[in-house]
N, C-alpha and C. Protein backbone atom coordinates (compact mmCIF):
# COMPACT_ATOMS: atom_id res chain seq x y z
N UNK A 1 15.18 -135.63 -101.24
CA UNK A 1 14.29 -136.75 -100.99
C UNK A 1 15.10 -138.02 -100.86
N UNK A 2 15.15 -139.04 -100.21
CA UNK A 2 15.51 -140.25 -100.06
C UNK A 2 14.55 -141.60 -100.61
N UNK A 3 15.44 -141.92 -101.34
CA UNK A 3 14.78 -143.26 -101.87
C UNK A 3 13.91 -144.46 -101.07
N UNK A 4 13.09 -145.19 -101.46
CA UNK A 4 12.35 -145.63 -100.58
C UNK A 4 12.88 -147.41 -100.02
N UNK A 5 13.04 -147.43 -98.97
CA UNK A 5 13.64 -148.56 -98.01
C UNK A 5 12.94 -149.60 -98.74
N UNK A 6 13.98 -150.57 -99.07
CA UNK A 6 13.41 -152.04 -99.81
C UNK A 6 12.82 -152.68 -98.61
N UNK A 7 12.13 -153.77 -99.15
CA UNK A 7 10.95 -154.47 -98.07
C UNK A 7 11.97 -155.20 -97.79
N UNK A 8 11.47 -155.70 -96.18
CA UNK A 8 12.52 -156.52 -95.22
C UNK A 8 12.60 -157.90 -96.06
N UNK A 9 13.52 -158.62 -95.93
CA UNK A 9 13.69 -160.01 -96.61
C UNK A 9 13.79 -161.01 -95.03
N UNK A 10 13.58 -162.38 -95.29
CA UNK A 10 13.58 -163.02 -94.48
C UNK A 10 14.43 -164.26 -95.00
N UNK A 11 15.10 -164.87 -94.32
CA UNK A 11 15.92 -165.98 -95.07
C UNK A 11 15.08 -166.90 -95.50
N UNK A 12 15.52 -167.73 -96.35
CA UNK A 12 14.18 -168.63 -97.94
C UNK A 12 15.20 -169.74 -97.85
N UNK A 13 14.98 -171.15 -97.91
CA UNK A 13 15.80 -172.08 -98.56
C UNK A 13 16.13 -171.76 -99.47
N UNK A 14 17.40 -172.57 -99.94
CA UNK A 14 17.42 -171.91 -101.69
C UNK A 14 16.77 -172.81 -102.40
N UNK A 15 16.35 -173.77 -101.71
CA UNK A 15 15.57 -174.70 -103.23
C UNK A 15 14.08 -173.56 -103.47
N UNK A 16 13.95 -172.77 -102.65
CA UNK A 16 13.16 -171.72 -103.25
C UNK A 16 13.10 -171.33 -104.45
N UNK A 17 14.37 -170.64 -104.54
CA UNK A 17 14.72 -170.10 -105.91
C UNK A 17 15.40 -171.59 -107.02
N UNK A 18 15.18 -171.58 -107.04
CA UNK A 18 16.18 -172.98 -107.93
C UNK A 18 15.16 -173.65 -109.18
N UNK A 19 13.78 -173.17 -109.15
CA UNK A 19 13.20 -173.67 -110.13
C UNK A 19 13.01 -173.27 -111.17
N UNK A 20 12.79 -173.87 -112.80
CA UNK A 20 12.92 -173.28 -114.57
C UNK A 20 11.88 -173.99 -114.44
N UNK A 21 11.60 -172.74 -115.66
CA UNK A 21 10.04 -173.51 -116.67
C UNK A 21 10.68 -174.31 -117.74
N UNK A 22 9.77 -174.49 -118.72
CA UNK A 22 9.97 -175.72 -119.76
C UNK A 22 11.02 -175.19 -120.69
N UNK A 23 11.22 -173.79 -120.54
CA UNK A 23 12.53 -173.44 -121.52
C UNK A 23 13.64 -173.34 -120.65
N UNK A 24 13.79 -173.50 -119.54
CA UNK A 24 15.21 -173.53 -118.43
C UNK A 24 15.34 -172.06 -117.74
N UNK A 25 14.44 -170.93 -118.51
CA UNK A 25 14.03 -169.92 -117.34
C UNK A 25 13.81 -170.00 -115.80
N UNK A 26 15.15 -169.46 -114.96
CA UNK A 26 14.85 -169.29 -113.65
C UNK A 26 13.37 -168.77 -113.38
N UNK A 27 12.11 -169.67 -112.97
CA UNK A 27 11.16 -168.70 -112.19
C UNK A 27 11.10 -167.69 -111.41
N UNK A 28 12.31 -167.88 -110.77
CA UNK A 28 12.35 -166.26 -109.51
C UNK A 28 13.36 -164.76 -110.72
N UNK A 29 13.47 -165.42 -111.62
CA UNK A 29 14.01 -164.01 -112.25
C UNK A 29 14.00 -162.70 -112.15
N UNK A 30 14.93 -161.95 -111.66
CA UNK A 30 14.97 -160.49 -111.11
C UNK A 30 13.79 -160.54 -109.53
N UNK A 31 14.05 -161.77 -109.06
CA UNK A 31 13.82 -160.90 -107.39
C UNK A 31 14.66 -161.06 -106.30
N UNK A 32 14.30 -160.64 -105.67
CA UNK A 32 15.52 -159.92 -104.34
C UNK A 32 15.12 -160.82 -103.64
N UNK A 33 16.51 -161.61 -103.13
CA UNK A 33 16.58 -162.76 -102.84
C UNK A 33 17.54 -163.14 -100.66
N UNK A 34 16.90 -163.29 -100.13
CA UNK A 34 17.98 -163.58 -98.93
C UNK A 34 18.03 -165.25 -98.23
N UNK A 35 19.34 -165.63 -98.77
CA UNK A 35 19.59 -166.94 -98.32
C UNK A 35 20.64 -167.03 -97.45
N UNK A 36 20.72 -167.81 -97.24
CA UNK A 36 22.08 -168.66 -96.06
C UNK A 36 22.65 -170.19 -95.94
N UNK A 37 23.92 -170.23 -96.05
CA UNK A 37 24.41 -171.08 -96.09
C UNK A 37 25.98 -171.46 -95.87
N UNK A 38 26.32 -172.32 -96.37
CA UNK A 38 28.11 -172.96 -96.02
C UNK A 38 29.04 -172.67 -97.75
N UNK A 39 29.89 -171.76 -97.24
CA UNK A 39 30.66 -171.86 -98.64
C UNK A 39 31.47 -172.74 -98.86
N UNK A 40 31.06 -173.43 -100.54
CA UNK A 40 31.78 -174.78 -100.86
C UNK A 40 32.76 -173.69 -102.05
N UNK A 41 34.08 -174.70 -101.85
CA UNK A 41 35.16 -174.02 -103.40
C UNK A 41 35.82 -173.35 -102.77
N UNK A 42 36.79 -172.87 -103.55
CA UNK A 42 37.41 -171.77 -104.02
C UNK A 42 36.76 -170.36 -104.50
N UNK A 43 37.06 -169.26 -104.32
CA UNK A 43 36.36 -167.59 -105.38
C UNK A 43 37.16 -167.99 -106.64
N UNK A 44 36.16 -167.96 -107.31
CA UNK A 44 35.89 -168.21 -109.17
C UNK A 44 36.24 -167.08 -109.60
N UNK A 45 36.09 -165.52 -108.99
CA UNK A 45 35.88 -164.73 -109.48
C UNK A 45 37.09 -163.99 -110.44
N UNK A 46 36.89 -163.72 -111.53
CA UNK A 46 38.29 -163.16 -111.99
C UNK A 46 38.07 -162.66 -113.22
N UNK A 47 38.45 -161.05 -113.36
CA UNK A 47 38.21 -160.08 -113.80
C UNK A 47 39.42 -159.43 -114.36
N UNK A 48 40.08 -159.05 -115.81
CA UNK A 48 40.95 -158.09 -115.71
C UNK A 48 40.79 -156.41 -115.91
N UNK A 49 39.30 -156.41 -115.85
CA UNK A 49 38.80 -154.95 -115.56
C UNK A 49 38.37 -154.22 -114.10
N UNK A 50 37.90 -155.51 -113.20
CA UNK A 50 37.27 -155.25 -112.09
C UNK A 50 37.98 -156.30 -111.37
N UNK A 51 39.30 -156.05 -110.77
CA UNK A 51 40.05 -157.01 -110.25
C UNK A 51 39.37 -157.55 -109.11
N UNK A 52 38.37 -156.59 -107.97
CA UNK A 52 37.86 -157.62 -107.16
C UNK A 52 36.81 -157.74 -106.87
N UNK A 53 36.36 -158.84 -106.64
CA UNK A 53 34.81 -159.44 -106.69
C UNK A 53 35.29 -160.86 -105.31
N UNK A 54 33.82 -161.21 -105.87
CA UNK A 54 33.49 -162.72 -104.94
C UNK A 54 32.81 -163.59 -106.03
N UNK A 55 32.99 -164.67 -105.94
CA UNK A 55 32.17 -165.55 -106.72
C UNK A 55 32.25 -167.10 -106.21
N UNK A 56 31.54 -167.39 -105.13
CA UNK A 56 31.35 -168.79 -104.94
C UNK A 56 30.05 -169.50 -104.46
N UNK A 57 30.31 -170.64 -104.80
CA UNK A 57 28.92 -171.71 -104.49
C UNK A 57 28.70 -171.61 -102.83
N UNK A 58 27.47 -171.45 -102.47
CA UNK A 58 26.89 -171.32 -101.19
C UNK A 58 25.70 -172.63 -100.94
N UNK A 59 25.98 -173.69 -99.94
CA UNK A 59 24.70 -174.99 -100.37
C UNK A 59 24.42 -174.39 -98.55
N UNK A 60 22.98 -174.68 -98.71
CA UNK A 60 21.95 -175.01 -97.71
C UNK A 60 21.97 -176.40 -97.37
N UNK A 61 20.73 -177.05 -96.40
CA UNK A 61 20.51 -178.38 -96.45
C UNK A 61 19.57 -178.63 -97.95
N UNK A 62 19.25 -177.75 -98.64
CA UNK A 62 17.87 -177.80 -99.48
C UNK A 62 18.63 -177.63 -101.33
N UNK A 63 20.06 -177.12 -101.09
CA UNK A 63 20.56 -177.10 -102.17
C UNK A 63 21.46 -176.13 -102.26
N UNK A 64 22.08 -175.60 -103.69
CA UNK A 64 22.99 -174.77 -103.44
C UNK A 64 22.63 -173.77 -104.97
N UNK A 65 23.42 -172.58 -104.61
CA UNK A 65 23.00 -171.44 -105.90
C UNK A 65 24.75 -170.65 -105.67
N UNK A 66 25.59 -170.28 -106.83
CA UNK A 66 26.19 -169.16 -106.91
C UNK A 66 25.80 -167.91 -106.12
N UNK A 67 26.61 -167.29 -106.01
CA UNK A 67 26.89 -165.85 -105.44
C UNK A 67 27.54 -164.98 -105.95
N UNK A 68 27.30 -164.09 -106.49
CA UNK A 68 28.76 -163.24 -106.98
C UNK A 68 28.35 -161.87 -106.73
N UNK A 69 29.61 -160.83 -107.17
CA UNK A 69 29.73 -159.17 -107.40
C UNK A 69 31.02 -158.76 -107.71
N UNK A 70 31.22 -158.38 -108.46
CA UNK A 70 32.36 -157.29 -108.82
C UNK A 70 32.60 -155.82 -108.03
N UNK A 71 33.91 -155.75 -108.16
CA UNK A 71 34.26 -154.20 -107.33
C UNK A 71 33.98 -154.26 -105.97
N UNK A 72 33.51 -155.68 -105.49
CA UNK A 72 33.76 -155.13 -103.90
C UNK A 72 34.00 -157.00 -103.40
N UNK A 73 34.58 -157.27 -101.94
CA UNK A 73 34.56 -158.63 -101.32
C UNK A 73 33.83 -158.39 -100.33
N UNK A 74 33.39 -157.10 -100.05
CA UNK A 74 32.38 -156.47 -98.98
C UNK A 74 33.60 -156.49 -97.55
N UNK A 75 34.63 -156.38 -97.66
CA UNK A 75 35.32 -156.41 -96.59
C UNK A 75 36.11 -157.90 -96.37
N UNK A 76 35.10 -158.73 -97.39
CA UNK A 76 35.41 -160.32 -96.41
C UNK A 76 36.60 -160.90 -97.64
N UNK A 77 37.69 -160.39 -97.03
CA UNK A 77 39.29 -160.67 -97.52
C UNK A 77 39.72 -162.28 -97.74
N UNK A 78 39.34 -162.85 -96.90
CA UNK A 78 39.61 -164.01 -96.74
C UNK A 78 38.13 -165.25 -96.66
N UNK A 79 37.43 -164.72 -97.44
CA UNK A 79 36.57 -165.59 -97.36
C UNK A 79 36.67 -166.82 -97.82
N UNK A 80 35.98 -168.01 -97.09
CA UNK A 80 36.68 -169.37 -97.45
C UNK A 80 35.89 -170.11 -97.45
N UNK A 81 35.80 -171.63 -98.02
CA UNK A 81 35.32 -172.72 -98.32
C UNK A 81 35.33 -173.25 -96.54
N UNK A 82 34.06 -173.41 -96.33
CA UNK A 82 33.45 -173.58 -94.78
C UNK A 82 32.64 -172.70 -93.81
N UNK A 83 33.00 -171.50 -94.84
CA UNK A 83 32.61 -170.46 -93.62
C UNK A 83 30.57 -170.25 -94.44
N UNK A 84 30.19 -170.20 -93.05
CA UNK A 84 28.59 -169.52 -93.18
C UNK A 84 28.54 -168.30 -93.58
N UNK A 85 27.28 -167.83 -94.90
CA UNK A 85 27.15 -166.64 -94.80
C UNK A 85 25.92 -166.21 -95.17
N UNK A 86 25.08 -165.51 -95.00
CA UNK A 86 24.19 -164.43 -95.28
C UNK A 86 24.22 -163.82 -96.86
N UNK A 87 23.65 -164.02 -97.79
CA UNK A 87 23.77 -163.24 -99.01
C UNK A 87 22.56 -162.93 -99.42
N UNK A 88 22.30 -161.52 -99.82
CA UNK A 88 21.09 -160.82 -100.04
C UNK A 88 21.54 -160.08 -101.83
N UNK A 89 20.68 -160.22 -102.53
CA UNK A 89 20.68 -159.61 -104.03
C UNK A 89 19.48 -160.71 -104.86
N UNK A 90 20.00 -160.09 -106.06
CA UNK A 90 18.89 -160.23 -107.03
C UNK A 90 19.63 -161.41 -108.08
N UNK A 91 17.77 -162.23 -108.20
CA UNK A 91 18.29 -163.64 -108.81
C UNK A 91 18.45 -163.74 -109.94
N UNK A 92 19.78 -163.87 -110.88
CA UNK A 92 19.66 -163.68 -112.25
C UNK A 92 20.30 -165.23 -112.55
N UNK A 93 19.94 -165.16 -114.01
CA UNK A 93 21.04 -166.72 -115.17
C UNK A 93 21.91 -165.43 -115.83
N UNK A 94 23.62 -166.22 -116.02
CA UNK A 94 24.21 -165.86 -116.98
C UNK A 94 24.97 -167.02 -117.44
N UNK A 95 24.46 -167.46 -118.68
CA UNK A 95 24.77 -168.74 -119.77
C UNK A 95 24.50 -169.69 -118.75
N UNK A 96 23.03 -169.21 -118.65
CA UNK A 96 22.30 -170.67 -118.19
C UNK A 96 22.51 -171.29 -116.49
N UNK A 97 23.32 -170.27 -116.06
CA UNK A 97 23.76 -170.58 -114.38
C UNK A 97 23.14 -169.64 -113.70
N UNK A 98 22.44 -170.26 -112.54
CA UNK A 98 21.69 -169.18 -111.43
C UNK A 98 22.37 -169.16 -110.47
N UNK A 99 22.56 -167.57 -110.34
CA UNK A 99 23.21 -166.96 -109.67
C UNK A 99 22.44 -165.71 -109.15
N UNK A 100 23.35 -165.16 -107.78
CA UNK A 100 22.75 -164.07 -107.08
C UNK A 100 23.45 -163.29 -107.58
N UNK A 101 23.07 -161.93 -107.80
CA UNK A 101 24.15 -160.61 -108.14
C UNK A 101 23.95 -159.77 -106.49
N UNK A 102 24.51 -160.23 -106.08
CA UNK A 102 24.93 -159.04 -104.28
C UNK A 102 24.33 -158.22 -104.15
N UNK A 103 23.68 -157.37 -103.36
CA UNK A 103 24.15 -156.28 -102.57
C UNK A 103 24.30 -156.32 -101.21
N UNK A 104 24.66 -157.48 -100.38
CA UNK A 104 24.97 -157.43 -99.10
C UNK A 104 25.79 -158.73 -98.91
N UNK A 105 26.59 -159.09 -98.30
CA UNK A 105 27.17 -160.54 -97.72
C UNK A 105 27.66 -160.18 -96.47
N UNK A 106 27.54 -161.32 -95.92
CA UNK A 106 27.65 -161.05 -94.37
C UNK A 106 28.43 -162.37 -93.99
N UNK A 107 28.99 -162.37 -93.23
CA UNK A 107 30.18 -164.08 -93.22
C UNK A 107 29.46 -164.01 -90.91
N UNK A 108 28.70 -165.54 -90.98
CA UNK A 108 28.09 -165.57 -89.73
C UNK A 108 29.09 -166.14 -88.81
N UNK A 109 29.95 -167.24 -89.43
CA UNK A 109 30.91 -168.47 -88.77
C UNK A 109 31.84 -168.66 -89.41
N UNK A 110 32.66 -169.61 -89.40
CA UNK A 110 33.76 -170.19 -90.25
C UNK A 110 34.24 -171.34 -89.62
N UNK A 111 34.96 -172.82 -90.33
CA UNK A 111 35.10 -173.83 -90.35
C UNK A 111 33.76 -174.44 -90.09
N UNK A 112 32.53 -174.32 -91.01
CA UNK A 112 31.51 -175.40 -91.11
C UNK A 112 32.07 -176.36 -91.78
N UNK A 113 31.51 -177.62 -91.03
CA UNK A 113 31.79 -178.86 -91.27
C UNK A 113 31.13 -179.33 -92.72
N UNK A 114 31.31 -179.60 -94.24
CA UNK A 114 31.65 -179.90 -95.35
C UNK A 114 30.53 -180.99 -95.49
N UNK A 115 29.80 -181.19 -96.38
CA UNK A 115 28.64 -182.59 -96.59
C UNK A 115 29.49 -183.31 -97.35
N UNK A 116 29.49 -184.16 -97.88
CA UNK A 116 29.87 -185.22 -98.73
C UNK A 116 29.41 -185.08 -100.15
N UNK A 117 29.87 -185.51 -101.13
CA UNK A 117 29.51 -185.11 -102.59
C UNK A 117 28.51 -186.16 -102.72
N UNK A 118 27.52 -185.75 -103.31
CA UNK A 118 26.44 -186.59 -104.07
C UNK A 118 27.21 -187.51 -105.28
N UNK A 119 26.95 -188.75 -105.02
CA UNK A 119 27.58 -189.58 -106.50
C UNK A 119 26.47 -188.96 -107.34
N UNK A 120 27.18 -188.72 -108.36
CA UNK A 120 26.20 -188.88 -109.73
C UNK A 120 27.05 -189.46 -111.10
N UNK A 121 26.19 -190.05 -111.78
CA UNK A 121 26.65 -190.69 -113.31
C UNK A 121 26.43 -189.55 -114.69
N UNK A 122 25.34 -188.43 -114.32
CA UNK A 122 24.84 -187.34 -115.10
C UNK A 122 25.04 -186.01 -114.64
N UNK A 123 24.72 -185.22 -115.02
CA UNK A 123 25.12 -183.81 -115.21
C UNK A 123 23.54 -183.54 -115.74
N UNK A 124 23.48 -182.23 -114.62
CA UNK A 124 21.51 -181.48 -114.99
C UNK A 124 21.41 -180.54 -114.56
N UNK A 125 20.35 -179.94 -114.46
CA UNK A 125 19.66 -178.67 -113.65
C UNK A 125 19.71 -178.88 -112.07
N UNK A 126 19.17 -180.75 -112.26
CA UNK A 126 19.44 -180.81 -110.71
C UNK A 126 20.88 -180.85 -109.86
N UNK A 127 21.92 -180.59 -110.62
CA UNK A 127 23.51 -180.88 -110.15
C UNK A 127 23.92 -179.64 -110.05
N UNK A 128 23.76 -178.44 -110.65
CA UNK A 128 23.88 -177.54 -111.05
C UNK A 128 24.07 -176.96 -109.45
N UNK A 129 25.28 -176.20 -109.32
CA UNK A 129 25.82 -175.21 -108.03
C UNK A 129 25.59 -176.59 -106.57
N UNK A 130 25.75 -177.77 -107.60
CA UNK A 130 25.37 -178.87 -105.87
C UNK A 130 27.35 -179.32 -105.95
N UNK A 131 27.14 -180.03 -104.61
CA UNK A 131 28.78 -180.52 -104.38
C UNK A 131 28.29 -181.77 -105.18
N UNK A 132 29.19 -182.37 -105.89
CA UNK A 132 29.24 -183.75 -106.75
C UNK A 132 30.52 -184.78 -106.91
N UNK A 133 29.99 -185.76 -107.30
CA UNK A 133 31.49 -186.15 -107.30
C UNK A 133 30.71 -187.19 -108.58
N UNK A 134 31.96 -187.66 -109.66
CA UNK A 134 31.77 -188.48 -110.87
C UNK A 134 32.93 -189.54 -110.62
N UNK A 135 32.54 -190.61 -110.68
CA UNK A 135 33.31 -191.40 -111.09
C UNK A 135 33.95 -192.33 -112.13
N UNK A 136 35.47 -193.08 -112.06
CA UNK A 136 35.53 -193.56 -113.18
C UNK A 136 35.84 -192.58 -114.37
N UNK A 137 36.36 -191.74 -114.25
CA UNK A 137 36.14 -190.74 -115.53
C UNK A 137 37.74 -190.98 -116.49
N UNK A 138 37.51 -190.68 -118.00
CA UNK A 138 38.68 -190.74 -118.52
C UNK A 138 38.94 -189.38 -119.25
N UNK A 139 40.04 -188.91 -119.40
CA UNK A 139 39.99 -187.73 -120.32
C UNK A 139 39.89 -187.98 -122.31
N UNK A 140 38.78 -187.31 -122.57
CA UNK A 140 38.99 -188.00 -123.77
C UNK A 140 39.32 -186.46 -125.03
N UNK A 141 38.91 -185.66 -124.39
CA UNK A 141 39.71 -184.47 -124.95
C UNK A 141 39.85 -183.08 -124.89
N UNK A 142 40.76 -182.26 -125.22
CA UNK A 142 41.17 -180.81 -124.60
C UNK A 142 43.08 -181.30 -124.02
N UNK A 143 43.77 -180.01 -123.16
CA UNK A 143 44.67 -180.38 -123.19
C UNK A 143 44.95 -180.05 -120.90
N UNK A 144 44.96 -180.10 -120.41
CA UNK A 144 45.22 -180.14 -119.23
C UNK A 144 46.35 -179.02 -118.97
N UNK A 145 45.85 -178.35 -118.36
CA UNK A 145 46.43 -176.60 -118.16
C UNK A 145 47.36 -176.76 -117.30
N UNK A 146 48.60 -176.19 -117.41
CA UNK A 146 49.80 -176.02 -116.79
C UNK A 146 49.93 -175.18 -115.82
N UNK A 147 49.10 -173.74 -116.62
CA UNK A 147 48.84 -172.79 -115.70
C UNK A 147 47.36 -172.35 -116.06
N UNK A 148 46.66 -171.60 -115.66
CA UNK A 148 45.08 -171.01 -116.12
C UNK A 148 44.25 -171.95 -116.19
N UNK A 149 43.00 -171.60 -116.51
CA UNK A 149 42.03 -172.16 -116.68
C UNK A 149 42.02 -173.51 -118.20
N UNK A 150 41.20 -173.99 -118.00
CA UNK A 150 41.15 -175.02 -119.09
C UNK A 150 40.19 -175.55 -119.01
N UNK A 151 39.25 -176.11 -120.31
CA UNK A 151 38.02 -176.94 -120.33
C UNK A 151 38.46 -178.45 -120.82
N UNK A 152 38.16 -179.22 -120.15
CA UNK A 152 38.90 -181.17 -120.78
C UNK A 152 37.43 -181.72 -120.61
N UNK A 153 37.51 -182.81 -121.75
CA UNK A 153 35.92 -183.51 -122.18
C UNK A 153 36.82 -184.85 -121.37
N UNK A 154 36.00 -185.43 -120.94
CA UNK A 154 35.82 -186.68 -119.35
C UNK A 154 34.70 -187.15 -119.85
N UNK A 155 34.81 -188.63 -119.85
CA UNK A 155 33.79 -189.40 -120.04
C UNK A 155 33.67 -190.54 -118.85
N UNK A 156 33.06 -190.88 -118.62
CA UNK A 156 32.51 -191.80 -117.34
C UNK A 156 32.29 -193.23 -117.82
N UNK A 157 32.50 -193.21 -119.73
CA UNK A 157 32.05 -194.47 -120.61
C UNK A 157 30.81 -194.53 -120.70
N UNK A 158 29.48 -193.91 -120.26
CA UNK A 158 28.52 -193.68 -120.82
C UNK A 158 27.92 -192.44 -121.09
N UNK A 159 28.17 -191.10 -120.62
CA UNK A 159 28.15 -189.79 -121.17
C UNK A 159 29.78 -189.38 -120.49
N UNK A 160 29.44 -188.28 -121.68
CA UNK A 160 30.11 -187.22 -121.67
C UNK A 160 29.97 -185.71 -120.87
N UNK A 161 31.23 -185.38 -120.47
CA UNK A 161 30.65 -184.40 -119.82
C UNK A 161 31.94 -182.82 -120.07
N UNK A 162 31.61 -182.13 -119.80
CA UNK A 162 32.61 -180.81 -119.82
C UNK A 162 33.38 -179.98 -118.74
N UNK A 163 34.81 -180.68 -118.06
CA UNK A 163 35.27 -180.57 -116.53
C UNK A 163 36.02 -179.57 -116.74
N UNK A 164 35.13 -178.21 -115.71
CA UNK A 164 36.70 -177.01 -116.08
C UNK A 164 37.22 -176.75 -114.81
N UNK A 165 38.71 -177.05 -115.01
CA UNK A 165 39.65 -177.10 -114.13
C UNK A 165 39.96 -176.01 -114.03
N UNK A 166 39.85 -174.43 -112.85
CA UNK A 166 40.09 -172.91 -112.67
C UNK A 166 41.02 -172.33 -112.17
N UNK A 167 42.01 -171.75 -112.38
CA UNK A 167 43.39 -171.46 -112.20
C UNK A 167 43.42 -171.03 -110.87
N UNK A 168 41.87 -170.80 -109.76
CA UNK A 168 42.29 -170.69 -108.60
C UNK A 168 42.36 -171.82 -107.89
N UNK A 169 42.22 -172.84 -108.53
CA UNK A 169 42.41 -173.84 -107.50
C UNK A 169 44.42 -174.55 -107.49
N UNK A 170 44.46 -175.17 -106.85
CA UNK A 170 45.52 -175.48 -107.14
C UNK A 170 46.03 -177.15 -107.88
N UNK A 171 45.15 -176.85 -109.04
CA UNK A 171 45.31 -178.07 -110.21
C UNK A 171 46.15 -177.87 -110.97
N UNK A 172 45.98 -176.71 -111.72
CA UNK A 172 47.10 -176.08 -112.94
C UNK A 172 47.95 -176.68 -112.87
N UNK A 173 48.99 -177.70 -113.33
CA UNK A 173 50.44 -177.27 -113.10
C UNK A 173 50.95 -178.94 -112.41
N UNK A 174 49.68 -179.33 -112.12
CA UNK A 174 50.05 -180.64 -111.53
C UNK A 174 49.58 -181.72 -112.99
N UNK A 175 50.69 -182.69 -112.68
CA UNK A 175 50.26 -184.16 -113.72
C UNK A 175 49.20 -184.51 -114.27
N UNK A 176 48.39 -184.34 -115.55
CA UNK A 176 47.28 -185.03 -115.46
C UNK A 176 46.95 -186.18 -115.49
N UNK A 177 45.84 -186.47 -115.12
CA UNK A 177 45.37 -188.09 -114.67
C UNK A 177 46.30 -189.20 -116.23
N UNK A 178 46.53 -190.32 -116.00
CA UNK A 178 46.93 -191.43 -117.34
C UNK A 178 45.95 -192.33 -117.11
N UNK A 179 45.06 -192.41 -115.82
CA UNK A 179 43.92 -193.41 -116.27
C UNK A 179 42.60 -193.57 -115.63
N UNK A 180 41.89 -194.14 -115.49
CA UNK A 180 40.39 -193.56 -114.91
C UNK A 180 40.99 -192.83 -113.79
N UNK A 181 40.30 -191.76 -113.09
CA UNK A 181 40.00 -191.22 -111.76
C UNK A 181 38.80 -190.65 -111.67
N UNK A 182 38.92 -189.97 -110.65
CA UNK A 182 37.48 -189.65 -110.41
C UNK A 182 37.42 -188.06 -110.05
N UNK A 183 36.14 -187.27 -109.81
CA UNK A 183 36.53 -185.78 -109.85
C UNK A 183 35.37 -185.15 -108.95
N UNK A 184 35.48 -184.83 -108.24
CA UNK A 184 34.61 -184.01 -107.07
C UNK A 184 34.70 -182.42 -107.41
N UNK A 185 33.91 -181.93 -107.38
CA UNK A 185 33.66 -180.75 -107.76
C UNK A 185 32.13 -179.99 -107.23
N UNK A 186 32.03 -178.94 -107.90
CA UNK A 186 30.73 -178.51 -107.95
C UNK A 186 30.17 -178.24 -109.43
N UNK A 187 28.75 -178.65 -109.51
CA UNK A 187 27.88 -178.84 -110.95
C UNK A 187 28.08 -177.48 -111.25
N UNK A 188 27.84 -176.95 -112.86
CA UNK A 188 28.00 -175.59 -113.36
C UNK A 188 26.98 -175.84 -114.22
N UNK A 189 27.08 -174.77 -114.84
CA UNK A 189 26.36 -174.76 -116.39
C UNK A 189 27.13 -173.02 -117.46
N UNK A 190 27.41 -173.43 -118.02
CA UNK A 190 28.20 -171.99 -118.90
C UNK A 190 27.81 -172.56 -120.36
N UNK A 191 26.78 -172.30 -121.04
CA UNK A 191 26.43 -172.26 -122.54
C UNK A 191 25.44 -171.15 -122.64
N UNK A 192 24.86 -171.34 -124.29
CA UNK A 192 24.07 -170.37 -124.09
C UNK A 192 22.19 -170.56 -124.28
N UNK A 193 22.59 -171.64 -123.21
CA UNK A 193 20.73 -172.57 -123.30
C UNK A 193 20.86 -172.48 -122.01
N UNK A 194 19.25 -171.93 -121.88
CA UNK A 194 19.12 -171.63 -120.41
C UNK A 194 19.06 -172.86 -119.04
């Protein structure tokens, strides 16, 4: 007997999926999800059990959500920060970040042209998997990674915030800041509040 063919999906903005109730519960929790969009970053992904995966931020015009999977890149070796893609799976949080868990990626284009970071002064639900940029920031504590990953507390002088610098990018190893700068990135969330 053969299992029964999942229902066709149709591409969804992602601000579709992107909404929590009053406890920070993703509303679309566990459904099968097909979006499209421009990959922002670097692959996050990194495993010393399941050496290969995918893991990067994907923004629409409507917003942006994670992507990930372990044990496979689906073929796409070189996938990169610009390129369009197709991602189909199921919508889960892990420590509070919404994310897709795969079962299909599809790469449509490559060298899409990049939006500009949203200024922001705060850190939220609404920043969360968006391109951002903070300014003014000082390091006020942790130690600035030489090599690997590292978490450094950055303050802006009116909040605080938690900047992790990821050993795939190529920060590690370079000088850290001696006085305000500023930091473009993409919003996260990794605790254990939803």
């Amino acid at each position: 007997t053969c299992a029964p063919a999942l229902p066709a999906l149709t591409i969804q903005p992602i601000i579709t999926y992107k909404g929590v109730n009053t406890a920070g519960v993703l509303d679309s929790l566990g459904v099968r999800v097909k979006v499209a969009g421009t990959v922002y970053g670097v692959n996050q992904y990194s495993s010393s059990s399941t050496p290969i995966g995918v893991q990067f931020v994907m923004i629409d015009g409507t917003g942006g959500i994670m992507f990930r999977k372990a044990g496979t890149n689906f073929g796409l070796t070189n996938l990169a920060e610009g390129d369009s893609v197709i991602a189909t799976g199921i919508l889960e949080q892990f420590n509070g970040l919404t994310q897709i868990n795969l079962d299909t990626l599809e790469r449509v284009a490559t060298g899409r042209t990049l939006r500009q970071p949203t200024v922001v002064t705060n850190v939220s639900e609404a920043t969360e998997n968006e391109f951002i940029r903070i300014n003014n920031l000082s390091i006020t504590g942790g130690t600035w990674p030489t090599s690997g990953s590292a978490n450094i507390t950055v303050s802006n002088g009116t909040n605080t915030f938690t900047m992790r610098v990821i050993a795939q990018t190529n920060i590690p190893g370079t000088p850290a800041p001696t006085g305000p700068f500023d930091a473009i990135g993409l919003g996260g969330q990794f605790d254990s509040s939803n």
